[in-house]
PDB file of N, CA and C in Angstrom:
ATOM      1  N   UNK A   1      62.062 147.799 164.679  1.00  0.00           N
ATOM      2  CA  UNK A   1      62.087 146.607 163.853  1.00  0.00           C
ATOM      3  C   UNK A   1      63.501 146.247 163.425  1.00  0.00           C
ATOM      4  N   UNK A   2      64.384 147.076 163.471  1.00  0.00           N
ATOM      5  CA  UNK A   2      66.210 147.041 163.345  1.00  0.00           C
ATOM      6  C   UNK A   2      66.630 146.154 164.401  1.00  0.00           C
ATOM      7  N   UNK A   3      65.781 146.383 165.601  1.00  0.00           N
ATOM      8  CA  UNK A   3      66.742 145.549 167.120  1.00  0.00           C
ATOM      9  C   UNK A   3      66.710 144.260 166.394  1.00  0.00           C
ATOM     10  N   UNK A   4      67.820 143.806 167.007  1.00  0.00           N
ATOM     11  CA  UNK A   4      67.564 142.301 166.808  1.00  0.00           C
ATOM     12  C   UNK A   4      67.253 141.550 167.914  1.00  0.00           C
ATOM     13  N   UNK A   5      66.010 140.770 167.884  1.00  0.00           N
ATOM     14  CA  UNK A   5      65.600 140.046 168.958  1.00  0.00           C
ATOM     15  C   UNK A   5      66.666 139.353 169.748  1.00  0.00           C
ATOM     16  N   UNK A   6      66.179 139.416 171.422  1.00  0.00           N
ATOM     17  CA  UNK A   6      66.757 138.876 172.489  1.00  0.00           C
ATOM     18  C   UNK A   6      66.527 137.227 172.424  1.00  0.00           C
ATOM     19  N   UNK A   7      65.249 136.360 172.014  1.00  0.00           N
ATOM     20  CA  UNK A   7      64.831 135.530 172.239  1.00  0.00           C
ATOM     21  C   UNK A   7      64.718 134.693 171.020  1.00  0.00           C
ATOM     22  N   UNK A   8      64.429 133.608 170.291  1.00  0.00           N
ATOM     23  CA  UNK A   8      63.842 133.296 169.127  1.00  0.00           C
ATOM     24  C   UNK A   8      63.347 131.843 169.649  1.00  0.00           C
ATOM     25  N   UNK A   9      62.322 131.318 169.208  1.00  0.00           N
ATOM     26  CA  UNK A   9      62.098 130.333 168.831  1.00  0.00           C
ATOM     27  C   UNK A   9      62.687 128.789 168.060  1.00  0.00           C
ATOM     28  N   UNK A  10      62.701 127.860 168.294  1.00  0.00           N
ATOM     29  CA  UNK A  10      63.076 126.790 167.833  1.00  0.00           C
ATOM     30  C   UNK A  10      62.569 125.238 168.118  1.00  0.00           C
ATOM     31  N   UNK A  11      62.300 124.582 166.897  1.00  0.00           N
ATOM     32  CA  UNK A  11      61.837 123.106 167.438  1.00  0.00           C
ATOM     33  C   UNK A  11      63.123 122.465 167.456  1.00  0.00           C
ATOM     34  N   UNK A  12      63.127 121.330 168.444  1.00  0.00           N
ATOM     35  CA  UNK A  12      63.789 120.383 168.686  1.00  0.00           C
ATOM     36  C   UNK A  12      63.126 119.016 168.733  1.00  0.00           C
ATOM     37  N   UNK A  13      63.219 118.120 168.274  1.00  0.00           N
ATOM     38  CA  UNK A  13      62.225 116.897 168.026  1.00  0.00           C
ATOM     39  C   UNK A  13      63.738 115.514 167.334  1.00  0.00           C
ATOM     40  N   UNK A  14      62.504 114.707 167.512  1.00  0.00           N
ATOM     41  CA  UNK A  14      63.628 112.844 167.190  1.00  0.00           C
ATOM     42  C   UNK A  14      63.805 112.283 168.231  1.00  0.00           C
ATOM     43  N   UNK A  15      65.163 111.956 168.554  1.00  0.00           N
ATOM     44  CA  UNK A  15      65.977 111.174 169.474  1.00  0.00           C
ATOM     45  C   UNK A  15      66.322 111.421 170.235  1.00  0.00           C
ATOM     46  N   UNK A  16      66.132 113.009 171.042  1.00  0.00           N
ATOM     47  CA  UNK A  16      66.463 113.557 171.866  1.00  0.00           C
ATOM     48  C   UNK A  16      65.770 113.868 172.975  1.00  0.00           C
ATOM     49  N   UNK A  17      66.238 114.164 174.619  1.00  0.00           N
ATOM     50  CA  UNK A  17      65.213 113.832 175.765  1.00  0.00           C
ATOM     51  C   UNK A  17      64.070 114.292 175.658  1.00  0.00           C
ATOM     52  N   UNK A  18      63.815 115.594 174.849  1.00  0.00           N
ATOM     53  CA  UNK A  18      62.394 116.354 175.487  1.00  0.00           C
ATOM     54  C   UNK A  18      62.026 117.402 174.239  1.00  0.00           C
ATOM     55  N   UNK A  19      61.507 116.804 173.542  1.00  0.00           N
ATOM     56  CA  UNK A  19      61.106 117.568 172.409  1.00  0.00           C
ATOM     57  C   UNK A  19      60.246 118.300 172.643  1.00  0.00           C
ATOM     58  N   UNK A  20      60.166 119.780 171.452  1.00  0.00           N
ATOM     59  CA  UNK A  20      59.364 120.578 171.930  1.00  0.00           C
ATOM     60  C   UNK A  20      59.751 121.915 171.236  1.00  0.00           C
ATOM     61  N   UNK A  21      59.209 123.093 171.576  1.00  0.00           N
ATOM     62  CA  UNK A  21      59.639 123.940 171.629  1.00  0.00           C
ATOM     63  C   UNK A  21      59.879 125.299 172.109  1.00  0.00           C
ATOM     64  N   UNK A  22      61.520 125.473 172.277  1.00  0.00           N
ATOM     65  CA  UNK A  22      62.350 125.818 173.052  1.00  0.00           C
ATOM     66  C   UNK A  22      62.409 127.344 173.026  1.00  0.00           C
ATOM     67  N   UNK A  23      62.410 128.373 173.376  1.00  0.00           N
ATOM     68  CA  UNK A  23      62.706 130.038 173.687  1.00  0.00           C
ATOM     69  C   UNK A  23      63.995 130.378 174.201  1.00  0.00           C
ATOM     70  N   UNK A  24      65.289 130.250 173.304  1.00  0.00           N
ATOM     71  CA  UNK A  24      66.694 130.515 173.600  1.00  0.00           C
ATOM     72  C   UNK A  24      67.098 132.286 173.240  1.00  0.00           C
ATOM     73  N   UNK A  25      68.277 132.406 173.511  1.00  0.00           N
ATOM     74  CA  UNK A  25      69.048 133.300 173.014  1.00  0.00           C
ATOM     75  C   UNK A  25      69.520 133.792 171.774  1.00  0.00           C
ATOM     76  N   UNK A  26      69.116 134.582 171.054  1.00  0.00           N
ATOM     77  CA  UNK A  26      69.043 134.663 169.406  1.00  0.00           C
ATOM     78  C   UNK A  26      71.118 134.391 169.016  1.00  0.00           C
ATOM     79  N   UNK A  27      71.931 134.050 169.989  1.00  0.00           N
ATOM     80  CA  UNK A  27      72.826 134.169 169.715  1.00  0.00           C
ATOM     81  C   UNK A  27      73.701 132.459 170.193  1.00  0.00           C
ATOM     82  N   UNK A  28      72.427 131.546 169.630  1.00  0.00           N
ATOM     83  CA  UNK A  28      72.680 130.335 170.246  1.00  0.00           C
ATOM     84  C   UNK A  28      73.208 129.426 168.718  1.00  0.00           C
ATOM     85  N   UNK A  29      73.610 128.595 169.416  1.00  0.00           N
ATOM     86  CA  UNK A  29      73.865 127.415 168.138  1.00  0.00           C
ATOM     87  C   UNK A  29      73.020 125.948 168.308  1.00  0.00           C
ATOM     88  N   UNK A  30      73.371 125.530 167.382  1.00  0.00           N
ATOM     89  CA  UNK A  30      72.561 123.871 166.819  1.00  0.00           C
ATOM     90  C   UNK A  30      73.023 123.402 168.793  1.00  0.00           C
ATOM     91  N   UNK A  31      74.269 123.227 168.855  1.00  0.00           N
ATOM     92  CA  UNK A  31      74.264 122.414 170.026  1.00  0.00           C
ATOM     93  C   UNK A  31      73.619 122.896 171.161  1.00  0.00           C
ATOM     94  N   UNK A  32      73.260 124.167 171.451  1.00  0.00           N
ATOM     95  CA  UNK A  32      72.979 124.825 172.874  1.00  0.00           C
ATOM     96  C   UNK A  32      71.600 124.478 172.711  1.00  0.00           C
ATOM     97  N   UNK A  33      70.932 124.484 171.586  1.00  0.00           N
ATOM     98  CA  UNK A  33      69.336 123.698 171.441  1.00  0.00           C
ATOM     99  C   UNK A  33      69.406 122.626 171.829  1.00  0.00           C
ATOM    100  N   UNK A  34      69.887 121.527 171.310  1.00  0.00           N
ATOM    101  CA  UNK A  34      70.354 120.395 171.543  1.00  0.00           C
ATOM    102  C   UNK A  34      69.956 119.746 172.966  1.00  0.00           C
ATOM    103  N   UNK A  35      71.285 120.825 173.756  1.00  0.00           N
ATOM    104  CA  UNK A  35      71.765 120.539 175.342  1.00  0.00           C
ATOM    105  C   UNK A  35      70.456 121.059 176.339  1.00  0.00           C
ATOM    106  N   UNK A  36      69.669 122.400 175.545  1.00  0.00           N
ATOM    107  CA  UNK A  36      68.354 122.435 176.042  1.00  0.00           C
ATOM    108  C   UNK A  36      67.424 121.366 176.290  1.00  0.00           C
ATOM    109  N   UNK A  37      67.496 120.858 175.039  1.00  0.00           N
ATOM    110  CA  UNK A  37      66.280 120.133 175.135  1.00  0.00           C
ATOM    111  C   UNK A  37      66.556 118.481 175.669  1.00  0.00           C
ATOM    112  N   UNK A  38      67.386 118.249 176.650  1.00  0.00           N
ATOM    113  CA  UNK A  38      67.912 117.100 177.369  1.00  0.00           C
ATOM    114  C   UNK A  38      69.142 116.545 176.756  1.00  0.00           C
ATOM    115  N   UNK A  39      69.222 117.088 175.594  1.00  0.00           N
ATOM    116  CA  UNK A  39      70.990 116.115 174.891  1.00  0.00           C
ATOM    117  C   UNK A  39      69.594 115.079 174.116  1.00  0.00           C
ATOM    118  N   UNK A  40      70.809 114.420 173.486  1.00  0.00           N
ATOM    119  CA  UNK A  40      70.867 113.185 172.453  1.00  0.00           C
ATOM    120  C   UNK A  40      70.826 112.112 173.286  1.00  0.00           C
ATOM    121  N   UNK A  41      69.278 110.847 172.516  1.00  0.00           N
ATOM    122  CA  UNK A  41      69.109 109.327 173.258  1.00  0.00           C
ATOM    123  C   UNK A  41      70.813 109.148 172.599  1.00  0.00           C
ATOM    124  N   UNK A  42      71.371 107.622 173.595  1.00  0.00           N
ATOM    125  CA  UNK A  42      72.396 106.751 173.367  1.00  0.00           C
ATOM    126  C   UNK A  42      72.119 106.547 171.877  1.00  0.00           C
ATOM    127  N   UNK A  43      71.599 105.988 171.097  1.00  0.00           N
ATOM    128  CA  UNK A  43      71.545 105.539 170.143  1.00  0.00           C
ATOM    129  C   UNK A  43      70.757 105.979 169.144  1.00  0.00           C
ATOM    130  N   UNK A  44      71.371 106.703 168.094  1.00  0.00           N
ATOM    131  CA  UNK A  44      70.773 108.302 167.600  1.00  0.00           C
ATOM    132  C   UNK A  44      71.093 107.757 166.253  1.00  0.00           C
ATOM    133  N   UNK A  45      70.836 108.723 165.219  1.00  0.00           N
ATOM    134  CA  UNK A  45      71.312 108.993 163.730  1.00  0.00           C
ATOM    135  C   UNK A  45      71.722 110.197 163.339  1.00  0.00           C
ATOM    136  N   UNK A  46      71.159 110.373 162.290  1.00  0.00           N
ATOM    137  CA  UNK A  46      71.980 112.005 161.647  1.00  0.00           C
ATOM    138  C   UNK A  46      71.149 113.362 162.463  1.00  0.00           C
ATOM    139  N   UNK A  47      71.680 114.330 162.282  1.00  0.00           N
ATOM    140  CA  UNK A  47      70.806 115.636 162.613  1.00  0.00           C
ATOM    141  C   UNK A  47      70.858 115.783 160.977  1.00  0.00           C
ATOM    142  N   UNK A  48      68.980 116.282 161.293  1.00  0.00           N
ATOM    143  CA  UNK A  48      68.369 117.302 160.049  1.00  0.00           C
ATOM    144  C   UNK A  48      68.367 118.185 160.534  1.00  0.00           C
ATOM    145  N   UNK A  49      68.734 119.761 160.025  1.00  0.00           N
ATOM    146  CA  UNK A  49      68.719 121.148 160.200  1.00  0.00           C
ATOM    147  C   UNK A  49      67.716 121.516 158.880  1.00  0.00           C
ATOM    148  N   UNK A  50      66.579 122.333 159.319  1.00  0.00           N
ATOM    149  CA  UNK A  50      65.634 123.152 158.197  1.00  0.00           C
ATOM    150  C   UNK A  50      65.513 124.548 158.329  1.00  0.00           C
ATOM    151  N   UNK A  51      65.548 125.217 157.776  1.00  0.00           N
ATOM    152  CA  UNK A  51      65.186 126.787 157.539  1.00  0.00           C
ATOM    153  C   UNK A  51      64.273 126.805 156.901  1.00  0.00           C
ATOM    154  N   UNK A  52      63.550 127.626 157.248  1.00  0.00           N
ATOM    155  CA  UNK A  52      62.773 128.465 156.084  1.00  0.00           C
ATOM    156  C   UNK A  52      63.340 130.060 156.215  1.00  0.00           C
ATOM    157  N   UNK A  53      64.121 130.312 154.850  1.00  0.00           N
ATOM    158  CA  UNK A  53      64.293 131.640 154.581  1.00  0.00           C
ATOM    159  C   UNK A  53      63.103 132.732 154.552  1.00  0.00           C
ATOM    160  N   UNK A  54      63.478 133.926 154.451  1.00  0.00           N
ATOM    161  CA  UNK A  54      62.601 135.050 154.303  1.00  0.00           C
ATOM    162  C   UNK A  54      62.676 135.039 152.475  1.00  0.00           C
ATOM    163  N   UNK A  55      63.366 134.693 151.868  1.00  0.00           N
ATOM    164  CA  UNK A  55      63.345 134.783 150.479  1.00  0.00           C
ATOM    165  C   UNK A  55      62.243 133.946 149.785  1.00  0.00           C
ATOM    166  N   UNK A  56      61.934 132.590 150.958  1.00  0.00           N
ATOM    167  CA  UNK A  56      60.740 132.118 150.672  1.00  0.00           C
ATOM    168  C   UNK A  56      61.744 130.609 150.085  1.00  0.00           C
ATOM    169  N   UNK A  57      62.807 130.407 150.190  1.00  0.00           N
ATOM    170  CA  UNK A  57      63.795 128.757 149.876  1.00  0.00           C
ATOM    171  C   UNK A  57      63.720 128.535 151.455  1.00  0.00           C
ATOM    172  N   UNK A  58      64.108 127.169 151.255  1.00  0.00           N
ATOM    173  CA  UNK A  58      64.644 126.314 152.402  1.00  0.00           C
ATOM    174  C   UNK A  58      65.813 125.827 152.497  1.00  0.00           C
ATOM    175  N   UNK A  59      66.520 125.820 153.492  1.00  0.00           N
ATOM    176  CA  UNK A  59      67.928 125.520 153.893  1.00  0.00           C
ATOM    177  C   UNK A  59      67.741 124.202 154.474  1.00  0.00           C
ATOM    178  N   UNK A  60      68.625 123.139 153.826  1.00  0.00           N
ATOM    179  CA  UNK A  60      68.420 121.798 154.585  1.00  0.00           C
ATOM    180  C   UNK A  60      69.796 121.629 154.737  1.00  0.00           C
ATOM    181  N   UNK A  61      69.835 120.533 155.171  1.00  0.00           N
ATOM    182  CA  UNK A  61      71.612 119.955 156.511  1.00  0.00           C
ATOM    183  C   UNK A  61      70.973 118.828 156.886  1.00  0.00           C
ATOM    184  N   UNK A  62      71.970 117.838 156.518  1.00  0.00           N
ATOM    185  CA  UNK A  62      72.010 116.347 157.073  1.00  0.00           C
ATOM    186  C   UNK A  62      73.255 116.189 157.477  1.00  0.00           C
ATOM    187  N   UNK A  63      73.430 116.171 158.863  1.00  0.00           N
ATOM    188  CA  UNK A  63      74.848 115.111 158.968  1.00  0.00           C
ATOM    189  C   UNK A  63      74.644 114.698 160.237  1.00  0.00           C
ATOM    190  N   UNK A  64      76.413 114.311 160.743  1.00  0.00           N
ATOM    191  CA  UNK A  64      76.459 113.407 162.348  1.00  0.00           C
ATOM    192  C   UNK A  64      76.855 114.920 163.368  1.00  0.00           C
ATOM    193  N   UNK A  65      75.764 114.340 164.184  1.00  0.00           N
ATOM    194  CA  UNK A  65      76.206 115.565 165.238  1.00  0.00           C
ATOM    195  C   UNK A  65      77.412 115.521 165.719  1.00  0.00           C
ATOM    196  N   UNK A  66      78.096 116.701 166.307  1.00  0.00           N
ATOM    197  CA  UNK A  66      79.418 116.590 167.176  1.00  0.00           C
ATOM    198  C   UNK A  66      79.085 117.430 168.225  1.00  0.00           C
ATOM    199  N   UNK A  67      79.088 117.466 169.058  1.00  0.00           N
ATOM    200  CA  UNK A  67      78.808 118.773 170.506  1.00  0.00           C
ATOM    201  C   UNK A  67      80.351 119.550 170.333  1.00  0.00           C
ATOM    202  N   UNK A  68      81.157 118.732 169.708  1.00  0.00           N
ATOM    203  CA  UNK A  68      82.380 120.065 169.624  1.00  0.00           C
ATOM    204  C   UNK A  68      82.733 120.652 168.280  1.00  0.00           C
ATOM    205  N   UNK A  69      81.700 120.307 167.705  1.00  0.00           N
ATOM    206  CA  UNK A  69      81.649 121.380 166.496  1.00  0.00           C
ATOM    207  C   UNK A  69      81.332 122.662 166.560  1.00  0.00           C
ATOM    208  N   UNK A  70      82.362 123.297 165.624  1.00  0.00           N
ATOM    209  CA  UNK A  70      82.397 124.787 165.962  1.00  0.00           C
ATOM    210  C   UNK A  70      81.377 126.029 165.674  1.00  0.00           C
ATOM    211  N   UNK A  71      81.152 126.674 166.526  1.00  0.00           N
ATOM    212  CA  UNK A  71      79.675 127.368 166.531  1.00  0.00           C
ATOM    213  C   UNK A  71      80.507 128.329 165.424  1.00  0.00           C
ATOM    214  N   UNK A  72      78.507 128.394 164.770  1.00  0.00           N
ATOM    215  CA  UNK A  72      78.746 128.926 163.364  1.00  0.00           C
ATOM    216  C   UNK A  72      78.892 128.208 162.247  1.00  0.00           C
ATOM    217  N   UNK A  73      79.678 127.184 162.333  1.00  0.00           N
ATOM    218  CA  UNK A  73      79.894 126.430 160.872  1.00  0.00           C
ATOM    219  C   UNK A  73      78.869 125.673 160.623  1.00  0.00           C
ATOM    220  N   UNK A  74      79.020 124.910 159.676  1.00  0.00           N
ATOM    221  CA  UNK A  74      77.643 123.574 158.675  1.00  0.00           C
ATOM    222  C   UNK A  74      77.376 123.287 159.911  1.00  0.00           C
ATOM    223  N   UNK A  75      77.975 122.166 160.365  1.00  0.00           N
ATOM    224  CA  UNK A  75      77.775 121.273 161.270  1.00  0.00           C
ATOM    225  C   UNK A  75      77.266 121.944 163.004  1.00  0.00           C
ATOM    226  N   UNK A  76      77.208 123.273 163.224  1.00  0.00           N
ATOM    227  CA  UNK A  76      76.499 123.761 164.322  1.00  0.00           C
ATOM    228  C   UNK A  76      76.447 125.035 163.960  1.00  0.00           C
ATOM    229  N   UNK A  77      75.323 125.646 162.842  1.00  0.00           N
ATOM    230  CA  UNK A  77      74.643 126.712 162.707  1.00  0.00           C
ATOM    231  C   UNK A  77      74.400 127.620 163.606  1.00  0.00           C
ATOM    232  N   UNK A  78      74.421 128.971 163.837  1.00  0.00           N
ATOM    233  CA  UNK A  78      73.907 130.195 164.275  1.00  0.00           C
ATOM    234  C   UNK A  78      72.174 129.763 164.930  1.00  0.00           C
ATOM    235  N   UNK A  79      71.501 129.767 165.090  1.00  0.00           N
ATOM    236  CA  UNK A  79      69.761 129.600 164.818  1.00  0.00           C
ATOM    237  C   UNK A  79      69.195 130.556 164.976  1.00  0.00           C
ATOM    238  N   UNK A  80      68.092 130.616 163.946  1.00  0.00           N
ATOM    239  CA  UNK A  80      67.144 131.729 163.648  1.00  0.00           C
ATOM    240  C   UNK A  80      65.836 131.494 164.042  1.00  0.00           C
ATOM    241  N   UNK A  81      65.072 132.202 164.321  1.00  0.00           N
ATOM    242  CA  UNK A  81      63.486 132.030 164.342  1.00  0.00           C
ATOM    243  C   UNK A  81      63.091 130.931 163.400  1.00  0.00           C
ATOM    244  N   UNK A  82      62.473 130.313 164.738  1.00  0.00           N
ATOM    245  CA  UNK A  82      61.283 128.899 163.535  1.00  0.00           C
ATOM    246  C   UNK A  82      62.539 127.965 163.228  1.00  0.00           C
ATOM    247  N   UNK A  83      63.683 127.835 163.252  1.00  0.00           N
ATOM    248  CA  UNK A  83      64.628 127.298 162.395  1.00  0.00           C
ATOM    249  C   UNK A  83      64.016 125.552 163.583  1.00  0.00           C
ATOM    250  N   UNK A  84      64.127 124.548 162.928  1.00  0.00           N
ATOM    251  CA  UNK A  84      63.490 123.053 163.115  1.00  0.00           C
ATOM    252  C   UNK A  84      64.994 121.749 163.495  1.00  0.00           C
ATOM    253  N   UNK A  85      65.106 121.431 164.069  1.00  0.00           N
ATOM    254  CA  UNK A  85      66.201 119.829 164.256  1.00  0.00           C
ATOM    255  C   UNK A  85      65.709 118.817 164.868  1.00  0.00           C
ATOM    256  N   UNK A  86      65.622 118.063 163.581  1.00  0.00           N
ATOM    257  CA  UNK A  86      65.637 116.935 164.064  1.00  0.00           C
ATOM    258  C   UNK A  86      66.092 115.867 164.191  1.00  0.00           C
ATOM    259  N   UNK A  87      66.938 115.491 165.232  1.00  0.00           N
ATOM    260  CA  UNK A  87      67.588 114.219 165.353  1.00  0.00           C
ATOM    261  C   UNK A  87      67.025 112.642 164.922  1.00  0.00           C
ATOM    262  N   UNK A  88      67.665 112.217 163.576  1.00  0.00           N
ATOM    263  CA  UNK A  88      66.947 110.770 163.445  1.00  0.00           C
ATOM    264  C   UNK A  88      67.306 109.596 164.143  1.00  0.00           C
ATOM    265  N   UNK A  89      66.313 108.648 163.895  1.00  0.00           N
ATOM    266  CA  UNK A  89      66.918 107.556 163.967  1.00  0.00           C
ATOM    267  C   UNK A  89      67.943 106.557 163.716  1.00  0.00           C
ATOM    268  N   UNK A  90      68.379 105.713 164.212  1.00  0.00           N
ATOM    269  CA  UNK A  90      69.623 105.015 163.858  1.00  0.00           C
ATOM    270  C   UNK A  90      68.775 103.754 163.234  1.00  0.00           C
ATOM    271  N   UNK A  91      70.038 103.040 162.754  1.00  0.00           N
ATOM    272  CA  UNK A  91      69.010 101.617 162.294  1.00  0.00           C
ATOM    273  C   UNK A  91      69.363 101.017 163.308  1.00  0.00           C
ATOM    274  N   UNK A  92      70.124 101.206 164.363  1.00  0.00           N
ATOM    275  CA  UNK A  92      70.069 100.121 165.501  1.00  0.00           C
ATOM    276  C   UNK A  92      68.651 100.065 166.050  1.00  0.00           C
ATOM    277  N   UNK A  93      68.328 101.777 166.100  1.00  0.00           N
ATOM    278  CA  UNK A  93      67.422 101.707 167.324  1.00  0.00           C
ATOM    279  C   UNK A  93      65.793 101.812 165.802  1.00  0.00           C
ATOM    280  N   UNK A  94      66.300 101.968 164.869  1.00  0.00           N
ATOM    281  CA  UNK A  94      64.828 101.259 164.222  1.00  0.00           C
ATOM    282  C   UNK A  94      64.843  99.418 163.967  1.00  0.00           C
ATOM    283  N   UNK A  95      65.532  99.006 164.666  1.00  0.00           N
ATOM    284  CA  UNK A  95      66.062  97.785 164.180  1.00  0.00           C
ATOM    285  C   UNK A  95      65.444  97.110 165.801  1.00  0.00           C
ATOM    286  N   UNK A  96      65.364  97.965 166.721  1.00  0.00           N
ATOM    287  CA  UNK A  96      65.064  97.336 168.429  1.00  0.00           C
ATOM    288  C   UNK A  96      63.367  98.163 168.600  1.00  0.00           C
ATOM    289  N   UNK A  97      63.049  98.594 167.487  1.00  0.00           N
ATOM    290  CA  UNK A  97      61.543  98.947 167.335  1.00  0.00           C
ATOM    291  C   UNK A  97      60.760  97.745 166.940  1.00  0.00           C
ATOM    292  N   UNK A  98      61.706  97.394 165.592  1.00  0.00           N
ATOM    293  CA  UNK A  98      60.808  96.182 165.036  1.00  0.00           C
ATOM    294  C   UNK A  98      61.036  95.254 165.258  1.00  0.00           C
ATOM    295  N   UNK A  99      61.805  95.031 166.254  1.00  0.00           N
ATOM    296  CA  UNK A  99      61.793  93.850 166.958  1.00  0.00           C
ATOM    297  C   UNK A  99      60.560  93.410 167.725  1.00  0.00           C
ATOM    298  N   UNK A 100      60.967  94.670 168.933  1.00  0.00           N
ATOM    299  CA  UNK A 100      59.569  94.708 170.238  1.00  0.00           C
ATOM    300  C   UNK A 100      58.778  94.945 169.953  1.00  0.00           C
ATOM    301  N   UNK A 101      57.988  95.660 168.119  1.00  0.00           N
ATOM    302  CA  UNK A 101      56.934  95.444 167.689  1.00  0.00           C
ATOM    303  C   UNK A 101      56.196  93.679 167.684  1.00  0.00           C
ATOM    304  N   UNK A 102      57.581  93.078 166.756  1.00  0.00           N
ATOM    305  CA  UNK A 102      57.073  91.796 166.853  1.00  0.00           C
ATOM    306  C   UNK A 102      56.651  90.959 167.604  1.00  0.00           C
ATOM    307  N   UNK A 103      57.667  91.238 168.514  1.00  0.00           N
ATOM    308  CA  UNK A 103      57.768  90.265 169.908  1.00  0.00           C
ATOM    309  C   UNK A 103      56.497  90.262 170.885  1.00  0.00           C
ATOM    310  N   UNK A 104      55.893  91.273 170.883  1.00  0.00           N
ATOM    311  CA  UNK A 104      54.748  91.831 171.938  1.00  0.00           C
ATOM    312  C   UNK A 104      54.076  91.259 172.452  1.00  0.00           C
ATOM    313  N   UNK A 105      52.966  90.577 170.953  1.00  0.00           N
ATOM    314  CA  UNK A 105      52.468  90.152 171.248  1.00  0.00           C
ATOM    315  C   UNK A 105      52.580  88.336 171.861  1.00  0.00           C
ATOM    316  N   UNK A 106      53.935  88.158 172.036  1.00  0.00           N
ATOM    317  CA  UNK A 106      54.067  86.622 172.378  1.00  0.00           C
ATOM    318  C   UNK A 106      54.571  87.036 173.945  1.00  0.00           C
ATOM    319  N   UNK A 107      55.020  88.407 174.087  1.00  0.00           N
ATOM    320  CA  UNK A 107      55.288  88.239 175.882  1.00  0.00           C
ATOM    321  C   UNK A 107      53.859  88.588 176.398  1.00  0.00           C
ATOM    322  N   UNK A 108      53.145  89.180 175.270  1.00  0.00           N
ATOM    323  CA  UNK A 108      51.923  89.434 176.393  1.00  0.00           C
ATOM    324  C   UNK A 108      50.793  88.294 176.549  1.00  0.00           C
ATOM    325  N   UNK A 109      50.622  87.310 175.096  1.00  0.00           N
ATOM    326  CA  UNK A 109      50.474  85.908 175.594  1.00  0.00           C
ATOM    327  C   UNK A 109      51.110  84.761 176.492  1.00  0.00           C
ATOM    328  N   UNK A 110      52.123  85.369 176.409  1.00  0.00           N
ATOM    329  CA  UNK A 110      52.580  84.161 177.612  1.00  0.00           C
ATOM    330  C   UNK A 110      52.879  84.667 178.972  1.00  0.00           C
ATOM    331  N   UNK A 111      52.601  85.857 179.471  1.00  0.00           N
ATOM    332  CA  UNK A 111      52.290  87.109 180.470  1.00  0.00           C
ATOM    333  C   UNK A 111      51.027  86.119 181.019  1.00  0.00           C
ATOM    334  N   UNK A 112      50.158  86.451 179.961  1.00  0.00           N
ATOM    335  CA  UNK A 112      48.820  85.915 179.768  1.00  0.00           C
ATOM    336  C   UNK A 112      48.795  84.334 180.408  1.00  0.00           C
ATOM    337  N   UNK A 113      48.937  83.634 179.975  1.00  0.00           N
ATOM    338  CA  UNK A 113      49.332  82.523 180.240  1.00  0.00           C
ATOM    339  C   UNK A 113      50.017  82.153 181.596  1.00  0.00           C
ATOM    340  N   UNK A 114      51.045  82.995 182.049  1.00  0.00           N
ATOM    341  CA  UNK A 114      51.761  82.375 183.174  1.00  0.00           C
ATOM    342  C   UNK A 114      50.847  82.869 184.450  1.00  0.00           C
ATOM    343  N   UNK A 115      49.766  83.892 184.583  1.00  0.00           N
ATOM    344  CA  UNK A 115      48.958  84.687 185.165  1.00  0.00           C
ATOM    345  C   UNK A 115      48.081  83.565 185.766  1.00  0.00           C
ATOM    346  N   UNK A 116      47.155  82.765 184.289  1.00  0.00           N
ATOM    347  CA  UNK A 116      46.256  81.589 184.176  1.00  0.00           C
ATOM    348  C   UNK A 116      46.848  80.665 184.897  1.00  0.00           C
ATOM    349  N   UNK A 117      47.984  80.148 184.799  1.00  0.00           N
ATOM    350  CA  UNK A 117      48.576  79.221 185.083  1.00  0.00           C
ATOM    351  C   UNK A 117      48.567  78.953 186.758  1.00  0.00           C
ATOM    352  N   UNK A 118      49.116  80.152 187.205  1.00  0.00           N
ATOM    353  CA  UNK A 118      49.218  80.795 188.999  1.00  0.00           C
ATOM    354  C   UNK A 118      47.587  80.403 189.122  1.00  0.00           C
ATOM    355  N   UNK A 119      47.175  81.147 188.526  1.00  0.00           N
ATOM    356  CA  UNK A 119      45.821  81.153 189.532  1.00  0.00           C
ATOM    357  C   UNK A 119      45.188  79.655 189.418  1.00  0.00           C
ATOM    358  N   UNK A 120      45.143  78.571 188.274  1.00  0.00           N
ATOM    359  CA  UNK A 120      44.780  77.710 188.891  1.00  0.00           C
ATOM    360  C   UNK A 120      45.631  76.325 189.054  1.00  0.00           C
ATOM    361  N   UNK A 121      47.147  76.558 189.448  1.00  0.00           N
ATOM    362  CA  UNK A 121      47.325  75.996 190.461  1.00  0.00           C
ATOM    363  C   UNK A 121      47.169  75.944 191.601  1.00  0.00           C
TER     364      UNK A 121
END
């Protein structure tokens, strides 16, 4: 129970290619999860970092990712078992959600429409 595990666990979830979770090297950082799990969409927001301690607190972290931030520090943590990141959203790209929410339904009426139109001309 002294060894220290070869493997640990970690979620990766948000803005990034392939969320999920990942079975790395207990001697990995925030970014090598990251680069696992496909890298960061173009148009991203902050990374959340969560812990849950063994003391039974939680460790939280908000900031801007860097891939050349230095392993170990705030900004690209050690990772532990269970430890959670999630990459948010930007307001660009919540801003091109509620757009094509809105919009939808007028391309798919007039989708609709240009379909009708073909067939009885």
């Amino acid at each position: 129970s002294n060894i220290k595990k070869k493997l640990i666990k970690v979620f990766v979830s948000g803005r990034v290619k392939t969320k999920g979770y990942y079975e790395i090297a207990s001697s990995s950082y925030l970014t090598d999860a990251v680069s696992i799990a496909g890298g960061l969409k173009a148009i991203r927001g902050n990374v959340n970092f969560i812990r849950f301690n063994n003391n039974g607190t939680i460790t939280r972290r908000t900031f801007r990712y860097s891939k050349r931030a230095k392993g170990g520090t705030y900004k690209n943590p050690t990772l532990a078992n269970g430890d959670i990141i999630y990459v948010g959203d930007s307001l660009l790209s919540t801003s091109g959600e509620i757009i094509s929410e809105l919009t939808s339904p007028f391309a798919n009426a007039f989708s609709a429409y240009g379909l009708f139109k073909a067939i009885t001309d």
